[in-house]
N, C-alpha and C. Protein backbone atom coordinates (compact mmCIF):
# COMPACT_ATOMS: atom_id res chain seq x y z
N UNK A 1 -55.31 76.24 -150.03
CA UNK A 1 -56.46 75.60 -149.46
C UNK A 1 -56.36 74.08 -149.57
N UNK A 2 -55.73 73.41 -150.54
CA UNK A 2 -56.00 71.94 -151.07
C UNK A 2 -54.80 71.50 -150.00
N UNK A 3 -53.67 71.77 -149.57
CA UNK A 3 -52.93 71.54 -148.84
C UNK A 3 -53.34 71.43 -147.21
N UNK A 4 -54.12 72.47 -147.30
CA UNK A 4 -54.69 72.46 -145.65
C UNK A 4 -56.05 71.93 -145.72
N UNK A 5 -56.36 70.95 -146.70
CA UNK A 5 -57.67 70.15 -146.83
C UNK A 5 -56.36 68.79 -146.19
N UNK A 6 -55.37 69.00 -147.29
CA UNK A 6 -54.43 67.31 -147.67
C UNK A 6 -54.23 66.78 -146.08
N UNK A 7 -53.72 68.15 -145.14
CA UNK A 7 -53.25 67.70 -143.41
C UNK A 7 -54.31 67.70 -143.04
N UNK A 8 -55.41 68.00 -143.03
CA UNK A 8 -56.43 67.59 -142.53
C UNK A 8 -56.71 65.94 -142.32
N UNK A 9 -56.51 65.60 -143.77
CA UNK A 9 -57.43 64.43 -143.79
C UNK A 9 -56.04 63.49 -143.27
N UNK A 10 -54.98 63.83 -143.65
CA UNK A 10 -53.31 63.11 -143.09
C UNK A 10 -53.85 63.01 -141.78
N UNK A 11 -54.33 64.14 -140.71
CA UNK A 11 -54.36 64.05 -139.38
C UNK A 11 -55.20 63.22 -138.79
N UNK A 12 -56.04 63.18 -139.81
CA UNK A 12 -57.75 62.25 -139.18
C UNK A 12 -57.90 60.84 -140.18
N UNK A 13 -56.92 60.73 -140.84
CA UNK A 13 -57.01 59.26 -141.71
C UNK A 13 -57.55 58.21 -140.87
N UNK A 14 -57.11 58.01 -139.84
CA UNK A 14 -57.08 56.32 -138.74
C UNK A 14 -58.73 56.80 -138.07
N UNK A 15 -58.88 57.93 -137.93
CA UNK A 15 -60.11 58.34 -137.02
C UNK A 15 -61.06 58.23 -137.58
N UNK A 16 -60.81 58.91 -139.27
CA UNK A 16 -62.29 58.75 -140.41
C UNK A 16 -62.37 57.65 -140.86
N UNK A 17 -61.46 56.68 -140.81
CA UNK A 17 -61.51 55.11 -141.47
C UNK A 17 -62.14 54.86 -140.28
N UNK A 18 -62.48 54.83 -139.08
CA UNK A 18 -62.49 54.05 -138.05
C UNK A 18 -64.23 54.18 -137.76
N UNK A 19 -64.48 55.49 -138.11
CA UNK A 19 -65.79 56.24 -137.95
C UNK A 19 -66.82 55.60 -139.23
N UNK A 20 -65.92 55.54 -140.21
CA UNK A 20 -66.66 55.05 -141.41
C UNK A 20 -66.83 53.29 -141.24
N UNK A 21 -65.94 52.73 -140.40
CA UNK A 21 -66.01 51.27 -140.21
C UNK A 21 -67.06 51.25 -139.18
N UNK A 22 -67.19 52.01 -138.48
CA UNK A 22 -68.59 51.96 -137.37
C UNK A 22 -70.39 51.93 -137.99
N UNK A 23 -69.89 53.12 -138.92
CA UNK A 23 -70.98 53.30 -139.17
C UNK A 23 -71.68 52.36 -140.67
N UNK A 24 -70.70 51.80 -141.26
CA UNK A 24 -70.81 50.76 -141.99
C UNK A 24 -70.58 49.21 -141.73
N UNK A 25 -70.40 49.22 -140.51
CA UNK A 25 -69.63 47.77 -140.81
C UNK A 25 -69.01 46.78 -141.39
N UNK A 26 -68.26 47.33 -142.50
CA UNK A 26 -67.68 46.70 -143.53
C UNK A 26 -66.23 47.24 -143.27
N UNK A 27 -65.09 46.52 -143.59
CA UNK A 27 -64.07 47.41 -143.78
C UNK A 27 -63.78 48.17 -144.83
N UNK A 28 -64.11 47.34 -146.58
CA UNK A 28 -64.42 48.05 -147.76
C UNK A 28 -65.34 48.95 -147.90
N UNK A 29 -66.31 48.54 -147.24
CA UNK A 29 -67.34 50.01 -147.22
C UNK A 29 -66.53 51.55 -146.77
N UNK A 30 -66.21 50.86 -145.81
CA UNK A 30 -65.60 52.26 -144.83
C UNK A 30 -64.40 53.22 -145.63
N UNK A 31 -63.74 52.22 -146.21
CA UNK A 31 -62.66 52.56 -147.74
C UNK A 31 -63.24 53.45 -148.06
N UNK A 32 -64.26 53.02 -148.74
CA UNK A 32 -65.00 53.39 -149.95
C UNK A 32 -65.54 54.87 -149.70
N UNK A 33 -66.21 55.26 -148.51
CA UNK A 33 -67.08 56.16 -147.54
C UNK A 33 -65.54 57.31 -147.20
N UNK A 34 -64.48 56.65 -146.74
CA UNK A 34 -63.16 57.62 -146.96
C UNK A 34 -62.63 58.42 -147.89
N UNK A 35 -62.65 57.46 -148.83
CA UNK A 35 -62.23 58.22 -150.42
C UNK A 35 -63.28 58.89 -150.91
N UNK A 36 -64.52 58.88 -151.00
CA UNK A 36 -65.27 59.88 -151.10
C UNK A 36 -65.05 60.76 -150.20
N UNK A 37 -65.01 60.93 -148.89
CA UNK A 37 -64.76 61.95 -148.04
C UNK A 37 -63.96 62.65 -148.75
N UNK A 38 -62.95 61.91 -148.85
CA UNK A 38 -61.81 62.52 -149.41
C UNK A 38 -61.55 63.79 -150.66
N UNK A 39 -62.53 63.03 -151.16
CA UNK A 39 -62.92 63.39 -153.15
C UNK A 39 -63.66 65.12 -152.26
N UNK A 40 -64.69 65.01 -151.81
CA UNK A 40 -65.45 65.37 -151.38
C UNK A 40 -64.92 67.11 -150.44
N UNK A 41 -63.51 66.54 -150.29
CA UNK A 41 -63.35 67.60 -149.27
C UNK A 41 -62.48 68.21 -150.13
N UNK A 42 -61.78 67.20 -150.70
CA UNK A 42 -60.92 68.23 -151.68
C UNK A 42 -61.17 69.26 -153.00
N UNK A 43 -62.43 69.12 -153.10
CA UNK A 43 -63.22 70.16 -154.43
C UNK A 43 -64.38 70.71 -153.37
N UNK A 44 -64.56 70.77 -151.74
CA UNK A 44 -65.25 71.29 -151.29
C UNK A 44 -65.02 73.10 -150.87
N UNK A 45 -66.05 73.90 -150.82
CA UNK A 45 -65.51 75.18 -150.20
C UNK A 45 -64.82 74.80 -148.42
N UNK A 46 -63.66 75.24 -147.52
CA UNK A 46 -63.29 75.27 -146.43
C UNK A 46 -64.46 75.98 -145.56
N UNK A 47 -64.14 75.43 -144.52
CA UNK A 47 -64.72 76.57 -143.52
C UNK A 47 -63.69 77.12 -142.86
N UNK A 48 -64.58 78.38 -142.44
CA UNK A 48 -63.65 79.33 -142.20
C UNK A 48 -62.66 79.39 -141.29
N UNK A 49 -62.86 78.44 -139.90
CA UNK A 49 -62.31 77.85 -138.82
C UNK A 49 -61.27 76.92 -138.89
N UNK A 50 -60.06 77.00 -139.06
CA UNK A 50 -59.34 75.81 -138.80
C UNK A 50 -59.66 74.79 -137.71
N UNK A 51 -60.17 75.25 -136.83
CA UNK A 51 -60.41 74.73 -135.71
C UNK A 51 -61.74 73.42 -135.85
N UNK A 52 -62.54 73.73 -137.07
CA UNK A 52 -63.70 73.25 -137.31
C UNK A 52 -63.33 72.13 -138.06
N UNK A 53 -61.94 72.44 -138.96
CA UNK A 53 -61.78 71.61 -140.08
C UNK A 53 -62.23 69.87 -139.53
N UNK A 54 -62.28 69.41 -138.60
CA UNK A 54 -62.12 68.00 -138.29
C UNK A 54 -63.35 67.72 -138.34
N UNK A 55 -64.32 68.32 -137.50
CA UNK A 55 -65.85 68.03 -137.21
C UNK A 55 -66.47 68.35 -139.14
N UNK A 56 -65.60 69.32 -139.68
CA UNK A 56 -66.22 69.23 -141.25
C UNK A 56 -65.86 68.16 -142.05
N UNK A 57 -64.73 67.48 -141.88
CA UNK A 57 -64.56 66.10 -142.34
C UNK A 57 -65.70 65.13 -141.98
N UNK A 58 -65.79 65.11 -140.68
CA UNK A 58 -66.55 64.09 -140.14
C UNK A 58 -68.25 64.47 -140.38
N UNK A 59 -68.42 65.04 -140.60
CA UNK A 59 -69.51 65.97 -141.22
C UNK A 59 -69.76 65.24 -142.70
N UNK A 60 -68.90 65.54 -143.53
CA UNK A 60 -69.21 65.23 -145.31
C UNK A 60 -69.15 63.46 -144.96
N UNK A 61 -68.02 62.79 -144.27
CA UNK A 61 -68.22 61.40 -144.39
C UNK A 61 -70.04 60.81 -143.93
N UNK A 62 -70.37 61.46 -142.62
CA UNK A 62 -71.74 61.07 -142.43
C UNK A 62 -72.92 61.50 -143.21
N UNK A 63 -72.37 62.83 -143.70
CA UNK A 63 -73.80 62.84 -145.02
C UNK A 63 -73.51 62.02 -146.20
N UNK A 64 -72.53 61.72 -146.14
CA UNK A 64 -72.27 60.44 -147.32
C UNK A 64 -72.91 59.24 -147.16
N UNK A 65 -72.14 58.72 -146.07
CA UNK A 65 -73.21 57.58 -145.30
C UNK A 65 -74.54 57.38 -145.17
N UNK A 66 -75.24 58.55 -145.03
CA UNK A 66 -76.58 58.88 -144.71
C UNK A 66 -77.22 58.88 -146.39
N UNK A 67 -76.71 59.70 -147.26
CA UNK A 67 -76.84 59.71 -148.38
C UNK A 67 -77.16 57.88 -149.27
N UNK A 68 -75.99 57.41 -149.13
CA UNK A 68 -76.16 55.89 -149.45
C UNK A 68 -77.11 55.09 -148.88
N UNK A 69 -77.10 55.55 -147.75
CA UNK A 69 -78.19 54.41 -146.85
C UNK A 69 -79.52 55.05 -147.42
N UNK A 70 -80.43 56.21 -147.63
CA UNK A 70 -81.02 56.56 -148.17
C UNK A 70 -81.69 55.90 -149.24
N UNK A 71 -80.44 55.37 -150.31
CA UNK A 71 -80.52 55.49 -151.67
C UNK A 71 -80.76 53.47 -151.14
N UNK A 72 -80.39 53.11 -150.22
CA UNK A 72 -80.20 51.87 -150.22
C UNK A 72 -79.15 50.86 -150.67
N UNK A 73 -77.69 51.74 -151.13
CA UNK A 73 -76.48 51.34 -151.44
C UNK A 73 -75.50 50.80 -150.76
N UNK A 74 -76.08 51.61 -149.57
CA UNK A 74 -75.32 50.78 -148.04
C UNK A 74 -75.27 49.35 -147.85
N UNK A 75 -74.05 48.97 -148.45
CA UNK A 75 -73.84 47.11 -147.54
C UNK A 75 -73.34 47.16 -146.38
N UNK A 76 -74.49 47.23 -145.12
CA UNK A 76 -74.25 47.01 -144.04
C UNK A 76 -73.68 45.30 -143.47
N UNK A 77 -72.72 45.12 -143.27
CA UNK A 77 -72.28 43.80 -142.90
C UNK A 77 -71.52 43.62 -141.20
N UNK A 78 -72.58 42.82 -140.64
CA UNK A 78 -72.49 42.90 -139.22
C UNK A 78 -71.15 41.89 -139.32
N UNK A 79 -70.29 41.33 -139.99
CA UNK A 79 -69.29 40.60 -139.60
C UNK A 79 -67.83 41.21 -139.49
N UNK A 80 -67.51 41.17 -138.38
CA UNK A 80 -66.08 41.43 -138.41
C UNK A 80 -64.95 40.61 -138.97
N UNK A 81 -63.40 41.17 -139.34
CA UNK A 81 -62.45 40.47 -140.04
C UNK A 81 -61.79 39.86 -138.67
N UNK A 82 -61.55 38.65 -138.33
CA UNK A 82 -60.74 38.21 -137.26
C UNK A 82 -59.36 39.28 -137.28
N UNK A 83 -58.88 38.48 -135.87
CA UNK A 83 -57.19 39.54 -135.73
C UNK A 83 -56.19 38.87 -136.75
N UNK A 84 -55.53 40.25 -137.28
CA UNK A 84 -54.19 39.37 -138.37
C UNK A 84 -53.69 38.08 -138.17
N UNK A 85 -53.31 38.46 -136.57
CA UNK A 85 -52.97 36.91 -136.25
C UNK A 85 -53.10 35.38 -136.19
N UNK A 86 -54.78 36.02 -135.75
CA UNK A 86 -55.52 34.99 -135.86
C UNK A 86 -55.29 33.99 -134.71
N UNK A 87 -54.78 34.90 -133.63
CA UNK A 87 -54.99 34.29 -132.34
C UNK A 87 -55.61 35.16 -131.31
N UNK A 88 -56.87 34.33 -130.73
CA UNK A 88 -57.39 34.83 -130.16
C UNK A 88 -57.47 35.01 -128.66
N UNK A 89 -57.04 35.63 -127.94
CA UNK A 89 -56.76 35.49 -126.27
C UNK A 89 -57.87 36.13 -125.92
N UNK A 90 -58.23 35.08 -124.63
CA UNK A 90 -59.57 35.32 -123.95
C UNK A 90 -59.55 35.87 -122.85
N UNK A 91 -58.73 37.32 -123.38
CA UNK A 91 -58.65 38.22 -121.62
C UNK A 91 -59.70 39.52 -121.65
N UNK A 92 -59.56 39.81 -120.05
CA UNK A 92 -61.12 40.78 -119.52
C UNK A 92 -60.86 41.48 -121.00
N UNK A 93 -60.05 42.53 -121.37
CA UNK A 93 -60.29 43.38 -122.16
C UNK A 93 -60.56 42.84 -123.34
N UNK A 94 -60.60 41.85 -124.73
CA UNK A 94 -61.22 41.21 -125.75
C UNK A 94 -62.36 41.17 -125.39
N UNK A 95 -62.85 40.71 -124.39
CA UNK A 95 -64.30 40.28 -123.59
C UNK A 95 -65.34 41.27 -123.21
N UNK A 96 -64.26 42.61 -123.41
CA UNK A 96 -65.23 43.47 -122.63
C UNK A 96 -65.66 44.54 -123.75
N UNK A 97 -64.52 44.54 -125.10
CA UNK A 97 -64.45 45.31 -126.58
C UNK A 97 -65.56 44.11 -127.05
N UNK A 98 -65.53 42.82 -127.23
CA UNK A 98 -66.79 42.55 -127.95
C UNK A 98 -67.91 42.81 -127.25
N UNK A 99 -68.25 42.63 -125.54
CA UNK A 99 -69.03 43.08 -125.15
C UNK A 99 -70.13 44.18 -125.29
N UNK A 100 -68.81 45.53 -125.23
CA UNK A 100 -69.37 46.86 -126.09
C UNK A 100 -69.94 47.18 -127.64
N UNK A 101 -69.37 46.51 -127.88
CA UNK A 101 -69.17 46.24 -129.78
C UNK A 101 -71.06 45.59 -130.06
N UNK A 102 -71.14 44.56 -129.49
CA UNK A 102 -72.28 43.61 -129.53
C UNK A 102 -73.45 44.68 -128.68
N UNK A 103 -73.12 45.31 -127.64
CA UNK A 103 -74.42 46.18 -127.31
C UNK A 103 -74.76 47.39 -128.23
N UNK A 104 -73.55 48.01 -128.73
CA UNK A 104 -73.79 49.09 -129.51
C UNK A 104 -74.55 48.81 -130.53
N UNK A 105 -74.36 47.21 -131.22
CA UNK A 105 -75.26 46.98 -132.08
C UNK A 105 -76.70 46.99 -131.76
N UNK A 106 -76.95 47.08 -130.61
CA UNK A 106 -78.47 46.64 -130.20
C UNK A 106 -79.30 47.85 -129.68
N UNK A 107 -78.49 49.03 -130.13
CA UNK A 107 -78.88 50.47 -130.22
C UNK A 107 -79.63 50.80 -131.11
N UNK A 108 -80.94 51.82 -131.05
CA UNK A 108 -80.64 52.53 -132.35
C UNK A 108 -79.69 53.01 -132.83
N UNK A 109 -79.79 53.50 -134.21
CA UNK A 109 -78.89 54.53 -135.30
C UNK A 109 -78.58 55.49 -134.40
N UNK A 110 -79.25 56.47 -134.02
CA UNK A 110 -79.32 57.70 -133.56
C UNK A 110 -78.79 57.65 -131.88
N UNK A 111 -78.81 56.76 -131.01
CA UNK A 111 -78.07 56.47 -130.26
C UNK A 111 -76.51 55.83 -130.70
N UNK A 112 -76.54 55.05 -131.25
CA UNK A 112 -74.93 54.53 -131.64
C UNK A 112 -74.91 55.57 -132.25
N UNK A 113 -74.91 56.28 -132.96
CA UNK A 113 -74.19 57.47 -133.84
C UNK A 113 -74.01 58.45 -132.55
N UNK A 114 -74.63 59.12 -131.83
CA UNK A 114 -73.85 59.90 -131.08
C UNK A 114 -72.80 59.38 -129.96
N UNK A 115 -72.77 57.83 -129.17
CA UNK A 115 -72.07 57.35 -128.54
C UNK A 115 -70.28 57.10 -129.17
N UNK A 116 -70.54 57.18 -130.65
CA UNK A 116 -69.81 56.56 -131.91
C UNK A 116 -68.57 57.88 -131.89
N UNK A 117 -69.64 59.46 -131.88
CA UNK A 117 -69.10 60.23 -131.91
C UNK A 117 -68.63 61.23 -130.93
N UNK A 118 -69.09 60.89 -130.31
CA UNK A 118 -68.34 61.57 -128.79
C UNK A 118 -67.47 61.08 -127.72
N UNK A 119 -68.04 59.05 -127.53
CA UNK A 119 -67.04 58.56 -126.66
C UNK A 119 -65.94 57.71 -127.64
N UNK A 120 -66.03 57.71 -128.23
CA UNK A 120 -65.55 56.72 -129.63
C UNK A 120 -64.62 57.22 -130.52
N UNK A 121 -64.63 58.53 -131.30
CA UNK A 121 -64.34 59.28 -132.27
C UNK A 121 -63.83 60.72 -131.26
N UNK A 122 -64.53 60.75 -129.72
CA UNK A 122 -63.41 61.73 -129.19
C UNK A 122 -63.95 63.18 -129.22
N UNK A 123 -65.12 63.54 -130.21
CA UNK A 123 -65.70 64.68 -130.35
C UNK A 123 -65.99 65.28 -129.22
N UNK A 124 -66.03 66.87 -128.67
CA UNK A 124 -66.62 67.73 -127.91
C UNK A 124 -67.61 67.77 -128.23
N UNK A 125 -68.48 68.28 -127.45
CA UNK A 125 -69.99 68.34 -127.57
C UNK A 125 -70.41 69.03 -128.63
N UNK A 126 -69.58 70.05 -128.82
CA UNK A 126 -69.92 71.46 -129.63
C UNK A 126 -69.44 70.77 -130.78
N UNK A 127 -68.37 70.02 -131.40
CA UNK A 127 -68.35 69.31 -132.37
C UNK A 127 -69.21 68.33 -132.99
N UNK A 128 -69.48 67.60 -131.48
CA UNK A 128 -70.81 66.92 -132.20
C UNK A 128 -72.21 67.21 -132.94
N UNK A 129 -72.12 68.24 -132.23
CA UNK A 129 -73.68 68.98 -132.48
C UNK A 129 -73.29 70.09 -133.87
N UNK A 130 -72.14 70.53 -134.11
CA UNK A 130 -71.80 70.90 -135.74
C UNK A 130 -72.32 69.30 -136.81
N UNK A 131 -71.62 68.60 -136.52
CA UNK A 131 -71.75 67.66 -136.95
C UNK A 131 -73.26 66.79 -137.62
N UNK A 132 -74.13 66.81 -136.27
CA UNK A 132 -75.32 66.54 -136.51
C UNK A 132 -76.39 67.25 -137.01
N UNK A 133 -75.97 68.98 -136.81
CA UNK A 133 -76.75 69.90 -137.03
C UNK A 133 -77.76 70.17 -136.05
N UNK A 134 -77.41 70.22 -134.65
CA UNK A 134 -78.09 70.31 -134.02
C UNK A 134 -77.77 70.91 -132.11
N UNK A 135 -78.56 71.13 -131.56
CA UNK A 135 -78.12 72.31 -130.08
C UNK A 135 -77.51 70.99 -129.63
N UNK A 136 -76.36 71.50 -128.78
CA UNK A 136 -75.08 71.03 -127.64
C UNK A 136 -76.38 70.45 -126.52
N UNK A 137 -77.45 70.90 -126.37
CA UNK A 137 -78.19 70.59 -125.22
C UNK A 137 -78.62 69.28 -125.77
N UNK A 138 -79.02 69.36 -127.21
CA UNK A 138 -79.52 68.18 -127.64
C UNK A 138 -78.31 66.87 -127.36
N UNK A 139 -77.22 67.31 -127.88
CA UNK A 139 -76.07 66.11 -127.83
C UNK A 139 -76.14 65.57 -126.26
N UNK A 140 -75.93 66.23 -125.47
CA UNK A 140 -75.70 65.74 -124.26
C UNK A 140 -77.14 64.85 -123.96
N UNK A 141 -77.93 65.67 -124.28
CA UNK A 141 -79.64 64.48 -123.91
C UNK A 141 -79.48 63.15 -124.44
N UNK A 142 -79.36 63.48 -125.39
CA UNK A 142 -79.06 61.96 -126.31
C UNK A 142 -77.88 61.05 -125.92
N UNK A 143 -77.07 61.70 -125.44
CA UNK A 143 -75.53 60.98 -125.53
C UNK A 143 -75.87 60.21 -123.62
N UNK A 144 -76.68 61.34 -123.15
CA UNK A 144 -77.08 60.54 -121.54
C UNK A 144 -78.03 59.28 -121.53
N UNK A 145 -79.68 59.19 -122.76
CA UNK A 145 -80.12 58.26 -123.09
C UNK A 145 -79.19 56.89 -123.53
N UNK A 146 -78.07 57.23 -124.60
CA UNK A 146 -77.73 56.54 -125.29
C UNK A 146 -77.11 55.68 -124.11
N UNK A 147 -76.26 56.12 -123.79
CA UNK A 147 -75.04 55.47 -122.24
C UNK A 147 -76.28 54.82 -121.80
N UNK A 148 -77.05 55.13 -120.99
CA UNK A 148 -77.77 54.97 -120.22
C UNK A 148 -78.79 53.42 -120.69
N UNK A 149 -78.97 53.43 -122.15
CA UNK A 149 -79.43 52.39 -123.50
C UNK A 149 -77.97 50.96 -123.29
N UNK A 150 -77.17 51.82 -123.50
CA UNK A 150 -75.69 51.10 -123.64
C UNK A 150 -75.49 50.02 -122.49
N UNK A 151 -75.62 50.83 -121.16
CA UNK A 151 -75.62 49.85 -120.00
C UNK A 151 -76.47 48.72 -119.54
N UNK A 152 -77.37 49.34 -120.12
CA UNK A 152 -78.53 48.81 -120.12
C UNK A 152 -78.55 47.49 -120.83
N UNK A 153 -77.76 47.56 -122.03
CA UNK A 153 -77.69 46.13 -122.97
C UNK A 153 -76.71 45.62 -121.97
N UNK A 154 -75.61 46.06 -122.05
CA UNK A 154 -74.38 44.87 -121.51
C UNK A 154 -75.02 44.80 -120.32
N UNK A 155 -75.25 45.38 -119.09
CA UNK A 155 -76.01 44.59 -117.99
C UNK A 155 -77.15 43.32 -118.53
N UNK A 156 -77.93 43.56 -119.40
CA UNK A 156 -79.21 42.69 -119.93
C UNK A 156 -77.78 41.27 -119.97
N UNK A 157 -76.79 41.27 -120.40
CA UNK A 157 -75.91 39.94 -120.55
C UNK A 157 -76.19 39.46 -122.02
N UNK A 158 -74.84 38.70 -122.53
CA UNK A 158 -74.63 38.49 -124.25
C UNK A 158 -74.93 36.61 -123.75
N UNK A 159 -75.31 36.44 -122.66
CA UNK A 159 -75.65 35.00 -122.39
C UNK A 159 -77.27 34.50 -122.56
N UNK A 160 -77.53 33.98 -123.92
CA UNK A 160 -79.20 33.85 -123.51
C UNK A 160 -79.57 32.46 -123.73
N UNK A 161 -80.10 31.35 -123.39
CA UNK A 161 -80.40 29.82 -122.87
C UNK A 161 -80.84 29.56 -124.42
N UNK A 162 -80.53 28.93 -124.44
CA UNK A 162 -81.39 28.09 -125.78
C UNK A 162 -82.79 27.40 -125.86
N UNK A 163 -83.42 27.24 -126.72
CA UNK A 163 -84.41 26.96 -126.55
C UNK A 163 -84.30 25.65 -126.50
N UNK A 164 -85.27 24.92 -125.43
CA UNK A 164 -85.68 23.47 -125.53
C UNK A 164 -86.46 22.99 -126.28
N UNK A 165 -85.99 21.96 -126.48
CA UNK A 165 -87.19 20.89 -127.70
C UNK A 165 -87.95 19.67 -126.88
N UNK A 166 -89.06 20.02 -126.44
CA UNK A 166 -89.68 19.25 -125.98
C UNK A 166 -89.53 17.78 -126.20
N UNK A 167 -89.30 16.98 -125.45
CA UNK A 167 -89.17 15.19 -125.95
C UNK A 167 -90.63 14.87 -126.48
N UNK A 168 -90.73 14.09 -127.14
CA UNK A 168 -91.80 13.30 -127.88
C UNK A 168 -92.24 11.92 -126.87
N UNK A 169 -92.77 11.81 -126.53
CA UNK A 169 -92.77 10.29 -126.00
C UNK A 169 -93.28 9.58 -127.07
N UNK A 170 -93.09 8.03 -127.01
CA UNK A 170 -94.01 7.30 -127.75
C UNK A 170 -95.02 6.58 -126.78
């Protein structure tokens, strides 16, 4: 069993770090939210499905998450780490990943979390809704609001005027 926990988490390492960086915004957080997964899955009972094993990973990391934020332990940190490089090229696609990045923030929870996990993280519907604990009819309602929320920001535009300061006369 601990072996077919170990390829599990081998298979979904880049996906659950990536899921845990979403939903934390930290990169150490997201660490942190992994290795518990981790801890977590490896002294956990399996389910019975191999097939399930992924959506049950992604499962214990978000009640973790949910768990902390709860408790108020969650350091949510809206800043990202620049690129290694540290050069930044200003083409459509950079433009259009912060674009998305910056509307998702302007979601609810419950909208970014299912957009997070279905267009993002790749989940089937039926995975998602293991996941959340909740009907496939529900995922799709939500996941059509959410898009629908989503476009809605990046159409609204990341361009907004500054405010003027009235002149003083003397």
């Amino acid at each position: 069993m601990r072996a077919t926990v170990e390829r599990a988490l081998r298979q979904n390492w880049e996906r659950l770090f990536s899921y845990g960086l979403r939903l934390s915004g930290s990169r150490d957080h997201a660490a942190d939210l992994l290795q518990s997964c981790a801890t977590k899955a490896l002294v956990a009972v399996l389910p019975d499905d191999d097939e399930h094993l992924r959506a049950w990973l992604f499962t214990i990391m978000r009640n973790i998450w949910i768990d902390e934020h709860r408790r108020g332990q969650a350091a949510l940190l809206a800043a990202e780490e620049a690129p290694e490089d540290g050069d930044w090229r200003h083409d459509d696609r950079l433009i259009a990943t912060i674009t998305v990045r910056q509307a998702l923030e302007r979601l609810d929870p419950a909208q970014r979390e299912i957009v997070e996990l279905v267009d993002l993280a790749g989940f089937r519907y039926g995975e998602a809704a293991r996941i959340l604990g909740v009907p496939v009819g529900t995922v799709m309602s939500r996941l059509s609001r959410a898009r629908l929320s989503l476009l809605n920001a990046i159409e609204g535009g990341n361009l907004h005027p500054l405010p003027t300061r009235l002149r003083q006369t003397s």
